[in-house]
PDB file of N, CA and C in Angstrom:
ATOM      1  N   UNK A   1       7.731  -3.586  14.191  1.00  0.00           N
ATOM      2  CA  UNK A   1       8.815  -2.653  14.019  1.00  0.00           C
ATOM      3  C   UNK A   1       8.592  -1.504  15.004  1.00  0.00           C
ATOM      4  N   UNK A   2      10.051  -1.105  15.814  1.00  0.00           N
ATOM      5  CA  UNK A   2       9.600  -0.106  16.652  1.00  0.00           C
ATOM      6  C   UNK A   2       9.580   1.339  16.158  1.00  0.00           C
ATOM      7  N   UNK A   3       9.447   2.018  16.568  1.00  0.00           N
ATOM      8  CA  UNK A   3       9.331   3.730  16.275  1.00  0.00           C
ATOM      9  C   UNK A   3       9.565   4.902  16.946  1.00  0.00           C
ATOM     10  N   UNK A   4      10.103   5.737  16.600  1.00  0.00           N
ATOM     11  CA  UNK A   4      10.962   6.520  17.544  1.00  0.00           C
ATOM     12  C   UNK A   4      11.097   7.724  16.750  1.00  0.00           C
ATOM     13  N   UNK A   5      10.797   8.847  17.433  1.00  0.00           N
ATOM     14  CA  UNK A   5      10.475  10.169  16.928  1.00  0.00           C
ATOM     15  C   UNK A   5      11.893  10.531  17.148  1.00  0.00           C
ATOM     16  N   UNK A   6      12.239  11.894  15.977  1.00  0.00           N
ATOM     17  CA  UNK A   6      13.322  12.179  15.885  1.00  0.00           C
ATOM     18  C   UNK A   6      13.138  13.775  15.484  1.00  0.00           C
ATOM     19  N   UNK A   7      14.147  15.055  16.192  1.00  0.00           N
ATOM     20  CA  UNK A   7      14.283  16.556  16.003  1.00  0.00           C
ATOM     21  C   UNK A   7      15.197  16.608  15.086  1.00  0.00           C
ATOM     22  N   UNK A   8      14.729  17.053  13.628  1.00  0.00           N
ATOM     23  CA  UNK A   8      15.992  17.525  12.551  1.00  0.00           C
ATOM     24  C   UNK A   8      15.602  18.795  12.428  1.00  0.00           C
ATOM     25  N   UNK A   9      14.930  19.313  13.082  1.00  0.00           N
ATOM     26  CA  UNK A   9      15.054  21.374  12.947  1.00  0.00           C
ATOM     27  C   UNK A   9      16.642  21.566  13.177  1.00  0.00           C
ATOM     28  N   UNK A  10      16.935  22.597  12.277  1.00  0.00           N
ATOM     29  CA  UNK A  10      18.284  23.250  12.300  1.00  0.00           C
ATOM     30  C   UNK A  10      19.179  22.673  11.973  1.00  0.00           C
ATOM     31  N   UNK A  11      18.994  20.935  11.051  1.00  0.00           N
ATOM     32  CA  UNK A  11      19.703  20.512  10.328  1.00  0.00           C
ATOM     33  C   UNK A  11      19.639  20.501   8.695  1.00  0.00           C
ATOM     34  N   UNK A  12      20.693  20.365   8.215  1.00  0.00           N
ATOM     35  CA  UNK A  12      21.114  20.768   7.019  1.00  0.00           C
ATOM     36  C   UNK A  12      20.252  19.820   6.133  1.00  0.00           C
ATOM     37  N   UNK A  13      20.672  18.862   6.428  1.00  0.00           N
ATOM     38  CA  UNK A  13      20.543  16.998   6.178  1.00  0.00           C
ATOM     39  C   UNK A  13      20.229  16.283   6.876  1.00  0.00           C
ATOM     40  N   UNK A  14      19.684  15.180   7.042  1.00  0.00           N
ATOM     41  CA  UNK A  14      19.695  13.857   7.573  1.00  0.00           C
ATOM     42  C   UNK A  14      20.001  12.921   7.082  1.00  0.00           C
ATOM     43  N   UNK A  15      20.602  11.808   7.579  1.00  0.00           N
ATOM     44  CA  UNK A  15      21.644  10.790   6.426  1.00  0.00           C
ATOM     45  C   UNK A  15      20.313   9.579   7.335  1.00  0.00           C
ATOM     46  N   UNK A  16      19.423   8.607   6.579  1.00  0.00           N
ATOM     47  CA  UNK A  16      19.721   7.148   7.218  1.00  0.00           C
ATOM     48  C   UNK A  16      19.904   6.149   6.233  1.00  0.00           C
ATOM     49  N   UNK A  17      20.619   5.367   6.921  1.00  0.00           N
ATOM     50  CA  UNK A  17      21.534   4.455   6.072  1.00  0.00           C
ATOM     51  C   UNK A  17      20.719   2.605   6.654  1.00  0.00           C
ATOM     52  N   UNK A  18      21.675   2.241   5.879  1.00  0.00           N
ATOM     53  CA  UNK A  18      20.650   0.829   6.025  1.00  0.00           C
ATOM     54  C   UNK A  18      20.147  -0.424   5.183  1.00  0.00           C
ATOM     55  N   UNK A  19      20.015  -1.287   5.822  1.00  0.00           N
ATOM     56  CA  UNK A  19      18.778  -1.920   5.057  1.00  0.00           C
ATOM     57  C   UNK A  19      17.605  -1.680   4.728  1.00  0.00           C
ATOM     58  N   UNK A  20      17.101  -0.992   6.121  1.00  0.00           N
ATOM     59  CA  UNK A  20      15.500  -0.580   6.098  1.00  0.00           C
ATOM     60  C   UNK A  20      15.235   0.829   5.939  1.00  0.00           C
ATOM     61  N   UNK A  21      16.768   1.990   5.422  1.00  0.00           N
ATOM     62  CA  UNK A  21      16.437   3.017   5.324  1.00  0.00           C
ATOM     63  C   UNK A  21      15.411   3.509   4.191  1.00  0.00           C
ATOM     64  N   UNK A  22      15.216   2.593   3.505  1.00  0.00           N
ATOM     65  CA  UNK A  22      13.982   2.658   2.053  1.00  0.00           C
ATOM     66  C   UNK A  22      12.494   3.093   2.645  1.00  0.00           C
ATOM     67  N   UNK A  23      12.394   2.258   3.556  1.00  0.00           N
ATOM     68  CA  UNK A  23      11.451   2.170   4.009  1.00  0.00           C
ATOM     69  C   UNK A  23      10.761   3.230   4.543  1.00  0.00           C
ATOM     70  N   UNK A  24      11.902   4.600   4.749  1.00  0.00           N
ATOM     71  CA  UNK A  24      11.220   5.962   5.236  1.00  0.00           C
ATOM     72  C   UNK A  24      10.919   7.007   4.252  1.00  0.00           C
ATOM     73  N   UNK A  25      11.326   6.778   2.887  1.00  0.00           N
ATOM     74  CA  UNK A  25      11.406   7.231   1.644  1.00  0.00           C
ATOM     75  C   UNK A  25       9.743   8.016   1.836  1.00  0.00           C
ATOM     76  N   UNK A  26       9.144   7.079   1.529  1.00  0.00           N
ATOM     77  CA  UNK A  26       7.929   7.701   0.908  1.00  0.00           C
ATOM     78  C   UNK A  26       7.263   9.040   2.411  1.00  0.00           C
ATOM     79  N   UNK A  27       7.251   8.321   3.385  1.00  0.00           N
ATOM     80  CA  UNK A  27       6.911   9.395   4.415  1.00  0.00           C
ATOM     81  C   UNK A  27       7.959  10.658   4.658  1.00  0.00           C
ATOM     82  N   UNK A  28       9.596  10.616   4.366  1.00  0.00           N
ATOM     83  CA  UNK A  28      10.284  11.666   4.238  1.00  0.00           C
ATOM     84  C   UNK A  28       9.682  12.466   3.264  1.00  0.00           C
ATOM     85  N   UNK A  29       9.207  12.053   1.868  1.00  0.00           N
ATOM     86  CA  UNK A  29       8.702  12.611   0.516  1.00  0.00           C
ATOM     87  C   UNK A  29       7.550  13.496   0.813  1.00  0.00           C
ATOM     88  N   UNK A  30       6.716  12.851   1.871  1.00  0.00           N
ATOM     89  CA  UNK A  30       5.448  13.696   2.270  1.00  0.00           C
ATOM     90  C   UNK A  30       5.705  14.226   2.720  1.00  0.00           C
ATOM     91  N   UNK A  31       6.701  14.266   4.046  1.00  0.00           N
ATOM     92  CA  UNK A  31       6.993  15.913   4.692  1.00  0.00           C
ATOM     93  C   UNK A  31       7.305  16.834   4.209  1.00  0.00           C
ATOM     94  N   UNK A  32       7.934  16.556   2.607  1.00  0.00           N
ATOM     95  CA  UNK A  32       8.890  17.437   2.275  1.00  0.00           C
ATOM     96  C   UNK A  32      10.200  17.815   2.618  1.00  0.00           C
ATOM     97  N   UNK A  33      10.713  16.514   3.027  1.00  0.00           N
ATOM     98  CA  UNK A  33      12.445  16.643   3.980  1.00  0.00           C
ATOM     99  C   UNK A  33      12.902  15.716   3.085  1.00  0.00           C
ATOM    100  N   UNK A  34      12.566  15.288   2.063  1.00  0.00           N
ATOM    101  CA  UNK A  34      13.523  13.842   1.181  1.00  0.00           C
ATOM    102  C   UNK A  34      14.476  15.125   0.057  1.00  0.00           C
ATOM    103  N   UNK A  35      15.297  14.917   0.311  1.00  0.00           N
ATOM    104  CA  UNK A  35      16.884  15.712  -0.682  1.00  0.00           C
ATOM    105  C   UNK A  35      17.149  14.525  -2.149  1.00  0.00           C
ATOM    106  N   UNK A  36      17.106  13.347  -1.452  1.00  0.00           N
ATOM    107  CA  UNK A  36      17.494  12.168  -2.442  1.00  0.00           C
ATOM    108  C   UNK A  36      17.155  10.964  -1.277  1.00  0.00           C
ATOM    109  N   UNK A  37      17.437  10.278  -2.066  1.00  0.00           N
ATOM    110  CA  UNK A  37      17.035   8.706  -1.246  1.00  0.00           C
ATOM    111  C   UNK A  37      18.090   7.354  -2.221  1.00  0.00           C
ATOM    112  N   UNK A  38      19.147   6.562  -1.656  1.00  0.00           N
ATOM    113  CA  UNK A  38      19.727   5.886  -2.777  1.00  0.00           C
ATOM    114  C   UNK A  38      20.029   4.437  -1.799  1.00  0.00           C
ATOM    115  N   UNK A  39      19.929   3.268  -2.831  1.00  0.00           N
ATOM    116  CA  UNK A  39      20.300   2.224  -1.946  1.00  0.00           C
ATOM    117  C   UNK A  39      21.798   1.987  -2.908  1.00  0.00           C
ATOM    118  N   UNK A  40      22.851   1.814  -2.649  1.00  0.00           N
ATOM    119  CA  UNK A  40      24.128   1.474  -3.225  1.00  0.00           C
ATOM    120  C   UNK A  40      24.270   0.479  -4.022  1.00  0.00           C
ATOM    121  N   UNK A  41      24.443   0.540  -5.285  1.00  0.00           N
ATOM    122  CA  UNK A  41      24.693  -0.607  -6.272  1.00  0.00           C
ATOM    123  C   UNK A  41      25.945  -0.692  -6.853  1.00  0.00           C
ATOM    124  N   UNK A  42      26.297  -1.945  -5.781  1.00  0.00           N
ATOM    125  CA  UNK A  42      28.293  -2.722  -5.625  1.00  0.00           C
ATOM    126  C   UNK A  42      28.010  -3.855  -6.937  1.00  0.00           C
ATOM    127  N   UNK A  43      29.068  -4.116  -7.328  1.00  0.00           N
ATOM    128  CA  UNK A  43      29.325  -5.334  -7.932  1.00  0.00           C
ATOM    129  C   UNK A  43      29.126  -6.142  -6.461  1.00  0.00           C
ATOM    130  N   UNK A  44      28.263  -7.291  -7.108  1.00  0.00           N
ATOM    131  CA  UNK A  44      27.762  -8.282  -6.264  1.00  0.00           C
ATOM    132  C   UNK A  44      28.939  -9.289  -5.864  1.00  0.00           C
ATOM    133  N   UNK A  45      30.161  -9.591  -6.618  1.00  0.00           N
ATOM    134  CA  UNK A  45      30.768 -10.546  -6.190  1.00  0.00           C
ATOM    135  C   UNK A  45      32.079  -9.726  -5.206  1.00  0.00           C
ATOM    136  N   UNK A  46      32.089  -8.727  -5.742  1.00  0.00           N
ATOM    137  CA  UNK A  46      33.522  -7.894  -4.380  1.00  0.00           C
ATOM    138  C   UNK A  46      32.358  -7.660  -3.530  1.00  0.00           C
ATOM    139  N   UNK A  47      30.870  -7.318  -2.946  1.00  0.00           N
ATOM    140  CA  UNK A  47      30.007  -7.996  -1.866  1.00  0.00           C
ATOM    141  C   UNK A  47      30.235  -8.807  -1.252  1.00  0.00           C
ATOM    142  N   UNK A  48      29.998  -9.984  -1.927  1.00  0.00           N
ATOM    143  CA  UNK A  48      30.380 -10.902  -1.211  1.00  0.00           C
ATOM    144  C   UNK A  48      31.643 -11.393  -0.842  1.00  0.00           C
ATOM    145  N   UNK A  49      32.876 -11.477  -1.359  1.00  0.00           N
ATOM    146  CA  UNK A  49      33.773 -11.619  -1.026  1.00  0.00           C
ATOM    147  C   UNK A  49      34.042 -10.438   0.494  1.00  0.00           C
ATOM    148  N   UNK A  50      34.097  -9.416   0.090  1.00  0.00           N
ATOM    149  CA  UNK A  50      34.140  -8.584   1.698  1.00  0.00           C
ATOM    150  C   UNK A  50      33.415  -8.904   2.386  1.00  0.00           C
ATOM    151  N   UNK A  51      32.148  -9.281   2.499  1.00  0.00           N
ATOM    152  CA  UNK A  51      31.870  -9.693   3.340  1.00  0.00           C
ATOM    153  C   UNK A  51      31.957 -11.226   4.024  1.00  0.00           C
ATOM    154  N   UNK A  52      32.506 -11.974   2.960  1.00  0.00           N
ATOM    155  CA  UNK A  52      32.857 -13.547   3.519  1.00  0.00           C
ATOM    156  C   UNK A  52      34.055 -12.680   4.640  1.00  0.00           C
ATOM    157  N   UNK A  53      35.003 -12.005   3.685  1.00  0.00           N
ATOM    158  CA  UNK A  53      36.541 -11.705   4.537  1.00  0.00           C
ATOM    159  C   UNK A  53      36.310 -11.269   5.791  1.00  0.00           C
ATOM    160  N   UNK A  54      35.324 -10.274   5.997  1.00  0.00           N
ATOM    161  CA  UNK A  54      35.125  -9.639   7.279  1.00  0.00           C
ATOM    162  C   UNK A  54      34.598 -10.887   8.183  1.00  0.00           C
ATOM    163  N   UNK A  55      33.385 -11.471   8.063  1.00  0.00           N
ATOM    164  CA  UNK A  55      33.086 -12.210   9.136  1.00  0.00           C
ATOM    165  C   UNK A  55      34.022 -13.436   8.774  1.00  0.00           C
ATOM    166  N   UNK A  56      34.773 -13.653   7.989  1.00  0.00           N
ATOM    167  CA  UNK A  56      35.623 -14.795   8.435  1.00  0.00           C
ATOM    168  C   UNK A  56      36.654 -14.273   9.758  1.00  0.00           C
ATOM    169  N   UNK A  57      37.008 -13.332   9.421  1.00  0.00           N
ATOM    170  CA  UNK A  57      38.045 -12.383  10.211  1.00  0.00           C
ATOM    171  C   UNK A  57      37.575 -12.022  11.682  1.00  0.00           C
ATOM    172  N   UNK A  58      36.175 -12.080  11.954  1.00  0.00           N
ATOM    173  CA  UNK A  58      35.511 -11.601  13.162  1.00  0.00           C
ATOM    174  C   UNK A  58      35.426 -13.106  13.318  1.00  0.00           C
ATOM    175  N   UNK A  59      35.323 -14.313  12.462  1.00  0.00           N
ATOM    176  CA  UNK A  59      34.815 -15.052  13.424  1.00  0.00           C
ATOM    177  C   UNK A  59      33.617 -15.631  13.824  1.00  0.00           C
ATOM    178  N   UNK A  60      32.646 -14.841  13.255  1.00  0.00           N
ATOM    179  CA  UNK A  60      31.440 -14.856  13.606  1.00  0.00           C
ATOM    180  C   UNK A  60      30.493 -15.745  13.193  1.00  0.00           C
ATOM    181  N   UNK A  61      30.532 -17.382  12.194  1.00  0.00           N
ATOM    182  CA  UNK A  61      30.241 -18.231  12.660  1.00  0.00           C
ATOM    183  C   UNK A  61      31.344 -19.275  11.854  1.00  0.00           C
ATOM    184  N   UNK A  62      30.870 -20.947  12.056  1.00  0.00           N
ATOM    185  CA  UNK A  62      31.524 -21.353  11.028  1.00  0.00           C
ATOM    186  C   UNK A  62      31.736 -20.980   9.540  1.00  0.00           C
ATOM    187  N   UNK A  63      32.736 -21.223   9.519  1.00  0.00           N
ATOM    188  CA  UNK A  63      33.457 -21.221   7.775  1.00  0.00           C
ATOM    189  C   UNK A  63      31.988 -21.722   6.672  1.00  0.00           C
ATOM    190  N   UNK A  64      31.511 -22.572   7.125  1.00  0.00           N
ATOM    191  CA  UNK A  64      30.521 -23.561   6.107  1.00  0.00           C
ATOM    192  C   UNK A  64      29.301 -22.538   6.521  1.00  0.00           C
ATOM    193  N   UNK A  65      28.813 -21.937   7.427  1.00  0.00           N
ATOM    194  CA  UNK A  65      28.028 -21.446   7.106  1.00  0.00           C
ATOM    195  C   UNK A  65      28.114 -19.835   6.839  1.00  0.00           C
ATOM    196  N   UNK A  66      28.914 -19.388   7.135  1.00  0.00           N
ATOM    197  CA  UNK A  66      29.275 -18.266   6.424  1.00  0.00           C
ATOM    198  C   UNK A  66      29.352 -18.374   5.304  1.00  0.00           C
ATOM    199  N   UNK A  67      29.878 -19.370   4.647  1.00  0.00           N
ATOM    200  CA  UNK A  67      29.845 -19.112   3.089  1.00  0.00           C
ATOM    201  C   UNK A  67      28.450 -19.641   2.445  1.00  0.00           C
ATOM    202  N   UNK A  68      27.581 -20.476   3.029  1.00  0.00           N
ATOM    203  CA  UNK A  68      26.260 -20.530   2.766  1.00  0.00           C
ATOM    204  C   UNK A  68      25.246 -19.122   3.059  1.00  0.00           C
ATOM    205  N   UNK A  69      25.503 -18.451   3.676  1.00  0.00           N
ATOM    206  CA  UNK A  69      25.017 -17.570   4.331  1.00  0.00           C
ATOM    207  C   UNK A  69      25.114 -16.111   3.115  1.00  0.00           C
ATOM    208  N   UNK A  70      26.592 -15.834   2.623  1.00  0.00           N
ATOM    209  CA  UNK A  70      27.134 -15.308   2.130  1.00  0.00           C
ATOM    210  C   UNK A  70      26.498 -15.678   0.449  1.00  0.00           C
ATOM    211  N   UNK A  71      26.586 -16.980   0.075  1.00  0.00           N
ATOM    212  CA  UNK A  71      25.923 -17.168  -1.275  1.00  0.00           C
ATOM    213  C   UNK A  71      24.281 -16.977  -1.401  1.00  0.00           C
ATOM    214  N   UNK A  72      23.454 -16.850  -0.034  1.00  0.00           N
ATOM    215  CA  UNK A  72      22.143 -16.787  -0.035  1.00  0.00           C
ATOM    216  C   UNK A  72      21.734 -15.182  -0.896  1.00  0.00           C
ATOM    217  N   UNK A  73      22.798 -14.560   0.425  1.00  0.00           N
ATOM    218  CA  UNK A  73      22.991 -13.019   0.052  1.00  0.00           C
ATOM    219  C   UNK A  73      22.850 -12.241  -1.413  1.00  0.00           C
ATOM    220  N   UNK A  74      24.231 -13.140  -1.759  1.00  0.00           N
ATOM    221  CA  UNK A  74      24.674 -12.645  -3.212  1.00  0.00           C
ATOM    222  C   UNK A  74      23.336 -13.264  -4.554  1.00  0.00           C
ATOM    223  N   UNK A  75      22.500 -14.143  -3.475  1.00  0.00           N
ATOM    224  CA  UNK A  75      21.085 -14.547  -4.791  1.00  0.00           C
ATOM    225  C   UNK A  75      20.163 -13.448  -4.459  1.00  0.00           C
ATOM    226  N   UNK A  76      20.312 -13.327  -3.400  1.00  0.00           N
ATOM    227  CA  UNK A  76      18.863 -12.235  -2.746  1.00  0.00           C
ATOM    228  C   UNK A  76      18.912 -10.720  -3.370  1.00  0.00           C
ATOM    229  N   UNK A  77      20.656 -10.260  -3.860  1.00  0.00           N
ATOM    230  CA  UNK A  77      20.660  -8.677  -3.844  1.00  0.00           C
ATOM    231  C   UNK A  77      19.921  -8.281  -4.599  1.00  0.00           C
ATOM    232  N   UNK A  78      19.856  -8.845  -5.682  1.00  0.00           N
ATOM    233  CA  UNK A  78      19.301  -8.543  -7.085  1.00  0.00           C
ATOM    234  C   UNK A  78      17.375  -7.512  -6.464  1.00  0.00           C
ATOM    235  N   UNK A  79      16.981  -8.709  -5.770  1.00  0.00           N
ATOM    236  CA  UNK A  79      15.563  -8.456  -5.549  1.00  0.00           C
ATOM    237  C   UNK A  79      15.789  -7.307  -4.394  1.00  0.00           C
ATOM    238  N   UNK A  80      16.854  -7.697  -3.278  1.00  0.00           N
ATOM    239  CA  UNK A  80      16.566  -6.441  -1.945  1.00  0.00           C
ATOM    240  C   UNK A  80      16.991  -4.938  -2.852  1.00  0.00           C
ATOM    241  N   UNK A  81      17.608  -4.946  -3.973  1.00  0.00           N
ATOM    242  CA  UNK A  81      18.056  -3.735  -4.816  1.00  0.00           C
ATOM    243  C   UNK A  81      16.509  -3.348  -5.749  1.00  0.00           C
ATOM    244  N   UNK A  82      15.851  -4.157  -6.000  1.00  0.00           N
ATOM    245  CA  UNK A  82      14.959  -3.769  -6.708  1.00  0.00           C
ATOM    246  C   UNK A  82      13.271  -3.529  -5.800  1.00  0.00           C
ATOM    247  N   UNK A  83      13.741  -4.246  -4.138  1.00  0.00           N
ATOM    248  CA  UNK A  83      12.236  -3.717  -3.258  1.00  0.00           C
ATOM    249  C   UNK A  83      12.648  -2.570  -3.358  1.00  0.00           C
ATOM    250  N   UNK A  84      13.955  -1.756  -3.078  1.00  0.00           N
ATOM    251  CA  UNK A  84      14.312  -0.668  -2.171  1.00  0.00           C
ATOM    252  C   UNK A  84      13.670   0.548  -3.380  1.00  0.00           C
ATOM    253  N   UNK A  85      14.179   0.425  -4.637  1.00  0.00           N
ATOM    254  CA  UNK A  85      14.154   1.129  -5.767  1.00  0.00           C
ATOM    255  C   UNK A  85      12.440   1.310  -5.847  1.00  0.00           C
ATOM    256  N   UNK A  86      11.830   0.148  -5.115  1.00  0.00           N
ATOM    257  CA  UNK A  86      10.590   0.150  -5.441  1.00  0.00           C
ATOM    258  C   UNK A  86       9.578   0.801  -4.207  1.00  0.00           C
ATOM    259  N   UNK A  87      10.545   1.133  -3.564  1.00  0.00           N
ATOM    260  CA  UNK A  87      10.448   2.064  -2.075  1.00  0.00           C
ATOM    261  C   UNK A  87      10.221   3.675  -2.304  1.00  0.00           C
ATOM    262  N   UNK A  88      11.423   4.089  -3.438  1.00  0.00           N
ATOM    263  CA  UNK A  88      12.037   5.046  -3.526  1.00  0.00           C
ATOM    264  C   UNK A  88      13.096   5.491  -4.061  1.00  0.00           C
ATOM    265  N   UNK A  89      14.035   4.980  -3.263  1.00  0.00           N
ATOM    266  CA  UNK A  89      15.634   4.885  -3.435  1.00  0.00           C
ATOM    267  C   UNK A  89      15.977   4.443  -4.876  1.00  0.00           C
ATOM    268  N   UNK A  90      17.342   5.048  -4.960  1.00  0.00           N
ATOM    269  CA  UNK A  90      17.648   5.957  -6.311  1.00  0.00           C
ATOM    270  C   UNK A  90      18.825   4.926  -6.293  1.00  0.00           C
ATOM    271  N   UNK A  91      18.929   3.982  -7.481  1.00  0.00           N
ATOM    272  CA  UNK A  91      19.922   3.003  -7.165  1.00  0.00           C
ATOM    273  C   UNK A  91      21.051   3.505  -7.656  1.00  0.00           C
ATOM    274  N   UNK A  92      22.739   3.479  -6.767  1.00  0.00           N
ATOM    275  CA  UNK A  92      23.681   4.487  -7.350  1.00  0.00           C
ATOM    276  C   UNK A  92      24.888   3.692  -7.045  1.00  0.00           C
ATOM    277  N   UNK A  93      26.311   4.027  -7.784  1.00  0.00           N
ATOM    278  CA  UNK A  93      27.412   3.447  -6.829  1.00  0.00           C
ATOM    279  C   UNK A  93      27.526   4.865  -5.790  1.00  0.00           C
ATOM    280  N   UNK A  94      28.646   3.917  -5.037  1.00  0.00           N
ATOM    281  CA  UNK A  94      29.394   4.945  -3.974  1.00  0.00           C
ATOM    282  C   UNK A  94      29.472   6.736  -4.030  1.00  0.00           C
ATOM    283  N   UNK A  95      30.390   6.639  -5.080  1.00  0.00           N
ATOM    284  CA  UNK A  95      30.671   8.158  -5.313  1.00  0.00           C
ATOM    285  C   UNK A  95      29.784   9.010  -6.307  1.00  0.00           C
ATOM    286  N   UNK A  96      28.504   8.536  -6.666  1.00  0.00           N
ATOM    287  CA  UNK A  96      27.500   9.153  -7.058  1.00  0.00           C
ATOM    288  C   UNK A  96      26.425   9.704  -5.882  1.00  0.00           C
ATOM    289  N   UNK A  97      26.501   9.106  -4.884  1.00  0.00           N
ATOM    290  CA  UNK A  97      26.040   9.065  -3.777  1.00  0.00           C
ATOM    291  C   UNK A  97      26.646  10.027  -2.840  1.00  0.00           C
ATOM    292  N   UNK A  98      28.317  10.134  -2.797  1.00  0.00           N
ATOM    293  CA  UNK A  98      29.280  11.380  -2.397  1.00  0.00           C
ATOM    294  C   UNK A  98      29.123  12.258  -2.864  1.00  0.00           C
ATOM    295  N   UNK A  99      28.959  12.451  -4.246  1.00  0.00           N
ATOM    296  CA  UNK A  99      28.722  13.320  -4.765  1.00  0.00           C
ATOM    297  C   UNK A  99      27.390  14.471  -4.433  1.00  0.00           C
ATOM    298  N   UNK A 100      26.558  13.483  -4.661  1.00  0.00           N
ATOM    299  CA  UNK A 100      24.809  13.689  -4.415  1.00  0.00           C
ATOM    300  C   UNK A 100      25.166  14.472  -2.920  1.00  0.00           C
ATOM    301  N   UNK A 101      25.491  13.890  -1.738  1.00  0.00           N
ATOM    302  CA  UNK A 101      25.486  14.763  -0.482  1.00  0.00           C
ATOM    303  C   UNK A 101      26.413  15.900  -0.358  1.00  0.00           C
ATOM    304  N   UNK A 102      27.743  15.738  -1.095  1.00  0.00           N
ATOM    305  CA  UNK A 102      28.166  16.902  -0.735  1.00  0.00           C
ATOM    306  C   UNK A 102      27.498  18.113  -1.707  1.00  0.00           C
ATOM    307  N   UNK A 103      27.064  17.891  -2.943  1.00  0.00           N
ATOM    308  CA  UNK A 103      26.374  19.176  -3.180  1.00  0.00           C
ATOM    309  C   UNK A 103      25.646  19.601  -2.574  1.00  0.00           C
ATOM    310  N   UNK A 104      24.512  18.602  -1.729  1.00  0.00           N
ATOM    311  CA  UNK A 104      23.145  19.333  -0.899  1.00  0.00           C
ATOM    312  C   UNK A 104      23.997  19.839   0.441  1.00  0.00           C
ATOM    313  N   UNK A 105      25.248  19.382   0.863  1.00  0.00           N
ATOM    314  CA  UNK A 105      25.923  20.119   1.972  1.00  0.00           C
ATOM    315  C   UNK A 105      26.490  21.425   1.198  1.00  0.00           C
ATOM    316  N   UNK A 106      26.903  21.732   0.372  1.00  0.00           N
ATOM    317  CA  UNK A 106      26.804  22.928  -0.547  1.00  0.00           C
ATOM    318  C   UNK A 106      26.334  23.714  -0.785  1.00  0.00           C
ATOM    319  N   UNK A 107      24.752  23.383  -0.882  1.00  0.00           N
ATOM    320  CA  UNK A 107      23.699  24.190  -1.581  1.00  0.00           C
ATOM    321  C   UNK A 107      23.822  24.372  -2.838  1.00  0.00           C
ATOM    322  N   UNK A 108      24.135  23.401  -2.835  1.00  0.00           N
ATOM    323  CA  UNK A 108      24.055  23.279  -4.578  1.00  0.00           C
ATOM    324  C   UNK A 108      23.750  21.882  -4.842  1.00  0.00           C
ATOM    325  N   UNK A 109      22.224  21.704  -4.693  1.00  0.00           N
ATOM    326  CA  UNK A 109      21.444  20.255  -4.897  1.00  0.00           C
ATOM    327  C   UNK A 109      21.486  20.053  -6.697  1.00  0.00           C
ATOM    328  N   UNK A 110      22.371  18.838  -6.490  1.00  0.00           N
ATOM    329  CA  UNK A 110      22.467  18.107  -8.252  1.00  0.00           C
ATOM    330  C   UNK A 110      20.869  17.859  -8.853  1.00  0.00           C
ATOM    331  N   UNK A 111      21.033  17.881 -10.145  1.00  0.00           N
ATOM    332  CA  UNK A 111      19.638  17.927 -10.863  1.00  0.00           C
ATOM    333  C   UNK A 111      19.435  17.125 -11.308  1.00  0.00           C
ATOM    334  N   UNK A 112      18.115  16.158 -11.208  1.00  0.00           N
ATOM    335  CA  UNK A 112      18.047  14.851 -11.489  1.00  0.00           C
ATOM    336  C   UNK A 112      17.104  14.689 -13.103  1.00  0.00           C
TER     337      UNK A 112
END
């Protein structure tokens, strides 16, 4: 995995998003720069369905394996939702997560 230094002096926040954004959890925590940390918890089957729709729509491979590809997914979330949680990350839907940033863009960090 590569690595790449990054300047957040004079920022409010830092957002990273991701698959592998879990993964910075615990070293954000030690600096003392972690606000919150959350991996998004969707209903698994509108998941997968958007995402069959999108890459059917892009194209991006066959039909048969997109939807193999797509059902691997929808077995795997369960566990990639429970490494991340086990990272750090604060498992949430969407607008708990909106919520969560615009208060710390506020200054008014929600209380956990």
């Amino acid at each position: 995995m590569a690595t790449r230094p990054f300047d957040i002096d004079g920022s409010p926040i830092f957002v990273a998003e991701g698959i592998f954004a879990a993964e910075i959890v615990a070293e954000c925590r030690r600096q003392g720069v972690l606000a919150g940390a959350y991996v998004l918890r969707r209903p698994r089957g509108a998941t997968f369905l958007r995402r069959l729709a999108r890459d059917l729509a892009e194209q991006r491979k066959a039909p048969r394996v997109l939807l193999r590809r797509g059902v691997a997914l929808l077995r795997a979330e369960p566990a990639v939702l429970r490494r991340q949680t086990g990272l750090g990350a604060e498992a949430a839907r969407a607008g708990q997560v909106l919520r969560g940033v615009a208060a710390l863009l506020s200054g008014h960090p929600r209380q956990s």
